[in-house]
PDB file of N, CA and C in Angstrom:
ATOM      1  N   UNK A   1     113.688 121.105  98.308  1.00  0.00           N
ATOM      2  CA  UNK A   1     112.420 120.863  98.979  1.00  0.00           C
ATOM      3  C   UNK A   1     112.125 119.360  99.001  1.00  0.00           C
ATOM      4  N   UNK A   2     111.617 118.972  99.789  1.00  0.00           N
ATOM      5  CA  UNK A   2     111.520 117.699 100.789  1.00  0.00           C
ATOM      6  C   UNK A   2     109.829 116.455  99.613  1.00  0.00           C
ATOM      7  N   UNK A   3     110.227 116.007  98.996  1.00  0.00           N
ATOM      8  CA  UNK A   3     109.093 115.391  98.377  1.00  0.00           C
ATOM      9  C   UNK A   3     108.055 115.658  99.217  1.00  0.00           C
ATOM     10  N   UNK A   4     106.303 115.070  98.755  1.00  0.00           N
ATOM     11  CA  UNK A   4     105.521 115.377  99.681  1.00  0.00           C
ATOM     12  C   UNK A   4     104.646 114.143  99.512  1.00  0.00           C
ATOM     13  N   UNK A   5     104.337 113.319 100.864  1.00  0.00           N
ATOM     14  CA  UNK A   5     104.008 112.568 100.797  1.00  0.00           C
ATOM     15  C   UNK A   5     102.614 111.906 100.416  1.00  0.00           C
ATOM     16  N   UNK A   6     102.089 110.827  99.417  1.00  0.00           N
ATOM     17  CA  UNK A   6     100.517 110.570  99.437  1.00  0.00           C
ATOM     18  C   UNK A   6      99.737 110.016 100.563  1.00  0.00           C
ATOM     19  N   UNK A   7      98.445 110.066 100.749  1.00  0.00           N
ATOM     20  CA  UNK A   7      97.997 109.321 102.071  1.00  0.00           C
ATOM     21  C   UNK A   7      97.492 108.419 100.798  1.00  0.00           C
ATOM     22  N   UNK A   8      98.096 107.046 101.178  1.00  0.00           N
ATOM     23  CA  UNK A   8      97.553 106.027 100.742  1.00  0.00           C
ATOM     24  C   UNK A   8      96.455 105.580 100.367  1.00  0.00           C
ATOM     25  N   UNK A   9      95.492 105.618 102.080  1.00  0.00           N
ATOM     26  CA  UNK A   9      93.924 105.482 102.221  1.00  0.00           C
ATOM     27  C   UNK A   9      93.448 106.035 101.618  1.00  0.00           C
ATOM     28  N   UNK A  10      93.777 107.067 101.045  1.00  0.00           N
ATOM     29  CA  UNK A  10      92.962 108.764 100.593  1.00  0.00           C
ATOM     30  C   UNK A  10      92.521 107.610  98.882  1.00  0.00           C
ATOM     31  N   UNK A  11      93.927 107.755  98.629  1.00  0.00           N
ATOM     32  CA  UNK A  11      94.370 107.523  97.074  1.00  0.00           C
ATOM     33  C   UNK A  11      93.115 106.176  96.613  1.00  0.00           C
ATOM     34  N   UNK A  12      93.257 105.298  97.750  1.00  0.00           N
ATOM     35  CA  UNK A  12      92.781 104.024  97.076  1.00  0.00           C
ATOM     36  C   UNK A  12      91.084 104.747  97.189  1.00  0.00           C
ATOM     37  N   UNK A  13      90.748 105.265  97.792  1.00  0.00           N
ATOM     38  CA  UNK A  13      89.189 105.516  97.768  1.00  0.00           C
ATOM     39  C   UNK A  13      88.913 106.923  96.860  1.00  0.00           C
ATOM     40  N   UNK A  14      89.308 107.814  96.258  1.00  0.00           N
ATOM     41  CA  UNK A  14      89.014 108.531  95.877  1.00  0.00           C
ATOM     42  C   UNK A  14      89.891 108.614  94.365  1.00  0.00           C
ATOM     43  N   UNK A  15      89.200 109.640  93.449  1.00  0.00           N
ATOM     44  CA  UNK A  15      89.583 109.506  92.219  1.00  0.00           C
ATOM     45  C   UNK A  15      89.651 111.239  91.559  1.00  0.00           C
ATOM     46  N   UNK A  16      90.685 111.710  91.260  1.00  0.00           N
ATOM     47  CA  UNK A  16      90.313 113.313  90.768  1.00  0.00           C
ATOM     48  C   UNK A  16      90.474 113.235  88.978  1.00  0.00           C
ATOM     49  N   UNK A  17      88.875 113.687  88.800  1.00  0.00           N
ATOM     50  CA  UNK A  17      88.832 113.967  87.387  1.00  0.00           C
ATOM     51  C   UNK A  17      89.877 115.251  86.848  1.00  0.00           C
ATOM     52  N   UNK A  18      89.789 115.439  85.730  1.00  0.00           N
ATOM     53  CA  UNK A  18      90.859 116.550  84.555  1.00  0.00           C
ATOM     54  C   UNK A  18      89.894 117.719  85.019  1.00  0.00           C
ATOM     55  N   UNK A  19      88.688 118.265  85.429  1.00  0.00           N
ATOM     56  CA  UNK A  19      87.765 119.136  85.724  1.00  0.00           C
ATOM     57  C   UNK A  19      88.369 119.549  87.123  1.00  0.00           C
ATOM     58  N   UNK A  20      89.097 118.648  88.198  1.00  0.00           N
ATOM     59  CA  UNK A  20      89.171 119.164  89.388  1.00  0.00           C
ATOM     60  C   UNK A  20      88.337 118.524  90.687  1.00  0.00           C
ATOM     61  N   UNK A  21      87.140 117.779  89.825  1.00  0.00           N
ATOM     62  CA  UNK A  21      86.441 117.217  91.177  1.00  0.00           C
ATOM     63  C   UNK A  21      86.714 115.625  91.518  1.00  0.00           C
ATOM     64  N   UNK A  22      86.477 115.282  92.702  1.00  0.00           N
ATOM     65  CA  UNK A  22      87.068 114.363  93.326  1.00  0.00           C
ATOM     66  C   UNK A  22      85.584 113.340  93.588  1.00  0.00           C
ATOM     67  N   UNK A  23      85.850 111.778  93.102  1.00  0.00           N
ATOM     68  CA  UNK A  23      84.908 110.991  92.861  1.00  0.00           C
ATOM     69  C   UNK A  23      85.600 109.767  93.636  1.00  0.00           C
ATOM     70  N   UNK A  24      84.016 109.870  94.313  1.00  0.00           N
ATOM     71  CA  UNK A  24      84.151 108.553  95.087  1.00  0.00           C
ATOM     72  C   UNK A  24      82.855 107.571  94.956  1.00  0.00           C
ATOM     73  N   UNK A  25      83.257 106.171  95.935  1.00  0.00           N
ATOM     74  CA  UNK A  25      82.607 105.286  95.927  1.00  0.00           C
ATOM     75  C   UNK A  25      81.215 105.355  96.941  1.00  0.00           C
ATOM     76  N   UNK A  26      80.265 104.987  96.607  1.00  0.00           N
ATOM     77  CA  UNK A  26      78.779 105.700  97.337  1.00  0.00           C
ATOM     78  C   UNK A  26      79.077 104.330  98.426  1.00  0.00           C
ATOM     79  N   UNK A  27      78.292 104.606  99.383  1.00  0.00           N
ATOM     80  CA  UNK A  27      78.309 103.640 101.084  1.00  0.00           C
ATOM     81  C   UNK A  27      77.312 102.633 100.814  1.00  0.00           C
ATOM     82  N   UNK A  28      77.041 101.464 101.418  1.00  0.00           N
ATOM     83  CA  UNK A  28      76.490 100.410 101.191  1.00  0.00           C
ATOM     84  C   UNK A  28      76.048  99.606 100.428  1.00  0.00           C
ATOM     85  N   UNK A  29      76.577  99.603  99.670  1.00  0.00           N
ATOM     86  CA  UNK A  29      76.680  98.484  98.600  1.00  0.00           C
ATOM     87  C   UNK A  29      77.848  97.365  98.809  1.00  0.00           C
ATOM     88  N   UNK A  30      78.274  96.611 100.261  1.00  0.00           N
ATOM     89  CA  UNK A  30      78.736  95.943 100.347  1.00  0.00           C
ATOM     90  C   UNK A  30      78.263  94.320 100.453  1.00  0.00           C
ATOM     91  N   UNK A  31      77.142  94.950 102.227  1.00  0.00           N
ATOM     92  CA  UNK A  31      76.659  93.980 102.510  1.00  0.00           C
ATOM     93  C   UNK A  31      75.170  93.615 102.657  1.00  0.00           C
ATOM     94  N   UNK A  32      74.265  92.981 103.240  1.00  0.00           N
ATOM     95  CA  UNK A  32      72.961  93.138 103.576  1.00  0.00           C
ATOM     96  C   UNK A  32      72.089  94.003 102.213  1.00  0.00           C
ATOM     97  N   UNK A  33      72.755  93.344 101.258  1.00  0.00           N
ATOM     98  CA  UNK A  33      72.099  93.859 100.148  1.00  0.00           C
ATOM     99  C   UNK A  33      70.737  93.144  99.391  1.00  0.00           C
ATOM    100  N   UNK A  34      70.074  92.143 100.576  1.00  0.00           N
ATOM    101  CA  UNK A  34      68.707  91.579  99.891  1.00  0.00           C
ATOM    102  C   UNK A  34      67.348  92.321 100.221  1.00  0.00           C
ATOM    103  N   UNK A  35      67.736  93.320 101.668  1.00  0.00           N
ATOM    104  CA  UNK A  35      66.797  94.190 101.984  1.00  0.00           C
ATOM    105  C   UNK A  35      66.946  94.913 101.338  1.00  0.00           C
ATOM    106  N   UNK A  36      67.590  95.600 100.178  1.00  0.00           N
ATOM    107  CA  UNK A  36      67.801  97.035  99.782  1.00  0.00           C
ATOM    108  C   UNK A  36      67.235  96.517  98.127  1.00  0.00           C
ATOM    109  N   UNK A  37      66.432  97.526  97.585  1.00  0.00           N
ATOM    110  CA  UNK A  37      65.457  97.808  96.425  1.00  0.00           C
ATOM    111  C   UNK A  37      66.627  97.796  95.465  1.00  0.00           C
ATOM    112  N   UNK A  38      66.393  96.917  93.833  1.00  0.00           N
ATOM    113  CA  UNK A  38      66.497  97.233  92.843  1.00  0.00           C
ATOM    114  C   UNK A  38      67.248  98.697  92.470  1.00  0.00           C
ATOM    115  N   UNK A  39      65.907  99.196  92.716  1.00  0.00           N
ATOM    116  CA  UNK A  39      66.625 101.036  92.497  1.00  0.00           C
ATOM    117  C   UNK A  39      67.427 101.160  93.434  1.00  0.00           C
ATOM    118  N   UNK A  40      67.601 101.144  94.388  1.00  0.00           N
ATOM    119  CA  UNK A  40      68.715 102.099  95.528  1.00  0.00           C
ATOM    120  C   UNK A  40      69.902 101.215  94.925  1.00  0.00           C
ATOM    121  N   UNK A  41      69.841  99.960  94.679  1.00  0.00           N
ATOM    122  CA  UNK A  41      71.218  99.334  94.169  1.00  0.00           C
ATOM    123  C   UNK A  41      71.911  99.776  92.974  1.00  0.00           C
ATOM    124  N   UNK A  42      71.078  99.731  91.795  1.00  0.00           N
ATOM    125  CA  UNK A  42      71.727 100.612  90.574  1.00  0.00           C
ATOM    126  C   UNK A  42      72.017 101.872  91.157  1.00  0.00           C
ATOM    127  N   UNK A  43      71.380 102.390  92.259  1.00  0.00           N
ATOM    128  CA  UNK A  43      71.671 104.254  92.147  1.00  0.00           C
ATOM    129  C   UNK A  43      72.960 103.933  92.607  1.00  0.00           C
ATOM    130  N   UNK A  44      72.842 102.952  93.636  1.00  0.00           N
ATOM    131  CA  UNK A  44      74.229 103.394  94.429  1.00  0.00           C
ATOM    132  C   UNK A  44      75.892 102.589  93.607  1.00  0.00           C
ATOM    133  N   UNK A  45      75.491 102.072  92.586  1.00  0.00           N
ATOM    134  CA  UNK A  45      76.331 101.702  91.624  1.00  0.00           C
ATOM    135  C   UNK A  45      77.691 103.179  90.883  1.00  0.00           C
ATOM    136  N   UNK A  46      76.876 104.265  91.166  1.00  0.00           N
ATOM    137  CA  UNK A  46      77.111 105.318  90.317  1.00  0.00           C
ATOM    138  C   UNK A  46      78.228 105.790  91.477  1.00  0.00           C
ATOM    139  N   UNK A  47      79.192 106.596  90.559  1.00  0.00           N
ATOM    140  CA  UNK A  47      80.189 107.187  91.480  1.00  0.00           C
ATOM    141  C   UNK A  47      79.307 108.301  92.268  1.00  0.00           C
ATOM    142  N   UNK A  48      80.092 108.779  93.508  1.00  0.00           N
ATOM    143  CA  UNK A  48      79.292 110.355  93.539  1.00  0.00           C
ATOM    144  C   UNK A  48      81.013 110.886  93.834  1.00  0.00           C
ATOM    145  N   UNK A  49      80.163 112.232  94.146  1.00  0.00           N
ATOM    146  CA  UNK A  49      81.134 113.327  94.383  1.00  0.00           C
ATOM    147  C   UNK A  49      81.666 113.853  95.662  1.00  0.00           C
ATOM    148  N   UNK A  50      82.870 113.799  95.670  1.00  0.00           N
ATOM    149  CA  UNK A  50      82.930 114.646  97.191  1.00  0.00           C
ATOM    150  C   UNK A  50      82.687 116.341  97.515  1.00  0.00           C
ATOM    151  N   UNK A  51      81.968 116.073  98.609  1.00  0.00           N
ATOM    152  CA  UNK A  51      81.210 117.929  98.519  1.00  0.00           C
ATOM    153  C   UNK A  51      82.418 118.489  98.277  1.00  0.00           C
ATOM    154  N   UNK A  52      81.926 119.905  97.715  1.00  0.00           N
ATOM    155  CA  UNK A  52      82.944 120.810  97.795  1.00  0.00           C
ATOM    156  C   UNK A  52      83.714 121.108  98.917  1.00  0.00           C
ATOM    157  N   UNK A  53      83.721 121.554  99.986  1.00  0.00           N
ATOM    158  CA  UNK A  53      83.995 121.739 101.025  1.00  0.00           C
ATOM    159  C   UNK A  53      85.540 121.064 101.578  1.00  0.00           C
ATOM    160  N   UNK A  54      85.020 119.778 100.946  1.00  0.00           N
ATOM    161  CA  UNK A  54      86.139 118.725 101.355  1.00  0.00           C
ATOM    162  C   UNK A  54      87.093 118.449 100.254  1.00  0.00           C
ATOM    163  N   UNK A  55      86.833 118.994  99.111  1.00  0.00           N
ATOM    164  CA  UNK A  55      87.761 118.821  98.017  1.00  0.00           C
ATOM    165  C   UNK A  55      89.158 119.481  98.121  1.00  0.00           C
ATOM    166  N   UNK A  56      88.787 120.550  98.918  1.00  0.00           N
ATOM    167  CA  UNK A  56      90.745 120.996  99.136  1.00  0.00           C
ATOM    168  C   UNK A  56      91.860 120.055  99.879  1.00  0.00           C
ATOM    169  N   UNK A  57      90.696 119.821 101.096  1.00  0.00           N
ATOM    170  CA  UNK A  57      91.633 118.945 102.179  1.00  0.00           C
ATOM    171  C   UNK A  57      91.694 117.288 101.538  1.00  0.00           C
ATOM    172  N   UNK A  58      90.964 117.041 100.421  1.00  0.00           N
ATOM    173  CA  UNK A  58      91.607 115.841  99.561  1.00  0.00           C
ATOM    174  C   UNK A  58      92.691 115.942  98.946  1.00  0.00           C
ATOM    175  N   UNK A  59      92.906 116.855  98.077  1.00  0.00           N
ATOM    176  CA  UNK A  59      93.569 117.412  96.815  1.00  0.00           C
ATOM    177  C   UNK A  59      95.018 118.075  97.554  1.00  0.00           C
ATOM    178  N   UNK A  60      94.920 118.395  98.651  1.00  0.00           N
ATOM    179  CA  UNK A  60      96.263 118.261  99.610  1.00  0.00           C
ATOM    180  C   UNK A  60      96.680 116.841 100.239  1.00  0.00           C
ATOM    181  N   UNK A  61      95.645 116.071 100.598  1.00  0.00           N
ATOM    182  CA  UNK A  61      96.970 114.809 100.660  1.00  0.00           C
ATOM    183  C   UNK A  61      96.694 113.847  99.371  1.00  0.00           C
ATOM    184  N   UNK A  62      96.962 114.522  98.750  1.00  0.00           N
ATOM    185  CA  UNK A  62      97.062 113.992  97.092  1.00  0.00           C
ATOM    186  C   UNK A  62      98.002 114.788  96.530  1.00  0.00           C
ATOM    187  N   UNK A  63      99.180 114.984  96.732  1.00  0.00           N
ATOM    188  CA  UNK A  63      99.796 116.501  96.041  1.00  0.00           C
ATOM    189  C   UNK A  63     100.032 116.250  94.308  1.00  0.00           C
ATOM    190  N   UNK A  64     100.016 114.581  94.059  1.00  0.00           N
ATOM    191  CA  UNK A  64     100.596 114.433  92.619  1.00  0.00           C
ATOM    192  C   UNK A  64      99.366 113.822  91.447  1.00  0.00           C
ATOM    193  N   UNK A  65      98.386 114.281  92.042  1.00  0.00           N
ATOM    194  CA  UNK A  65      97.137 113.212  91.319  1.00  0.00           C
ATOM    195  C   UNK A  65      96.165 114.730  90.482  1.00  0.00           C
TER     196      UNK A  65
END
């Protein structure tokens, strides 16, 4: 049987815990960050999660993670 390949993109943005769920990086916290509050900045510091929904079709182009 034929190795199976990683999607690269996938790999560098997402992270699968020993539990099974798949953690990613929250959206805007790059740029234009003098309009955005104190709080929304620490919140968005925090990993989040990818919905369920989408955790299979991660965890398939991830076959070794």
């Amino acid at each position: 049987m034929k190795k199976l390949k990683t999607k690269k993109a996938l790999a560098k943005r997402v992270r699968i815990t020993r539990k099974g769920k798949v953690l990613r990086r929250k959206a805007g916290k790059s740029h234009l960050l003098s309009s955005k509050s104190k709080k929304r900045k620490r919140q968005l510091r925090k990993q989040g999660l990818v919905k369920e929904r989408y955790t299979k079709m991660v965890k398939r182009a991830l076959p070794y993670s």
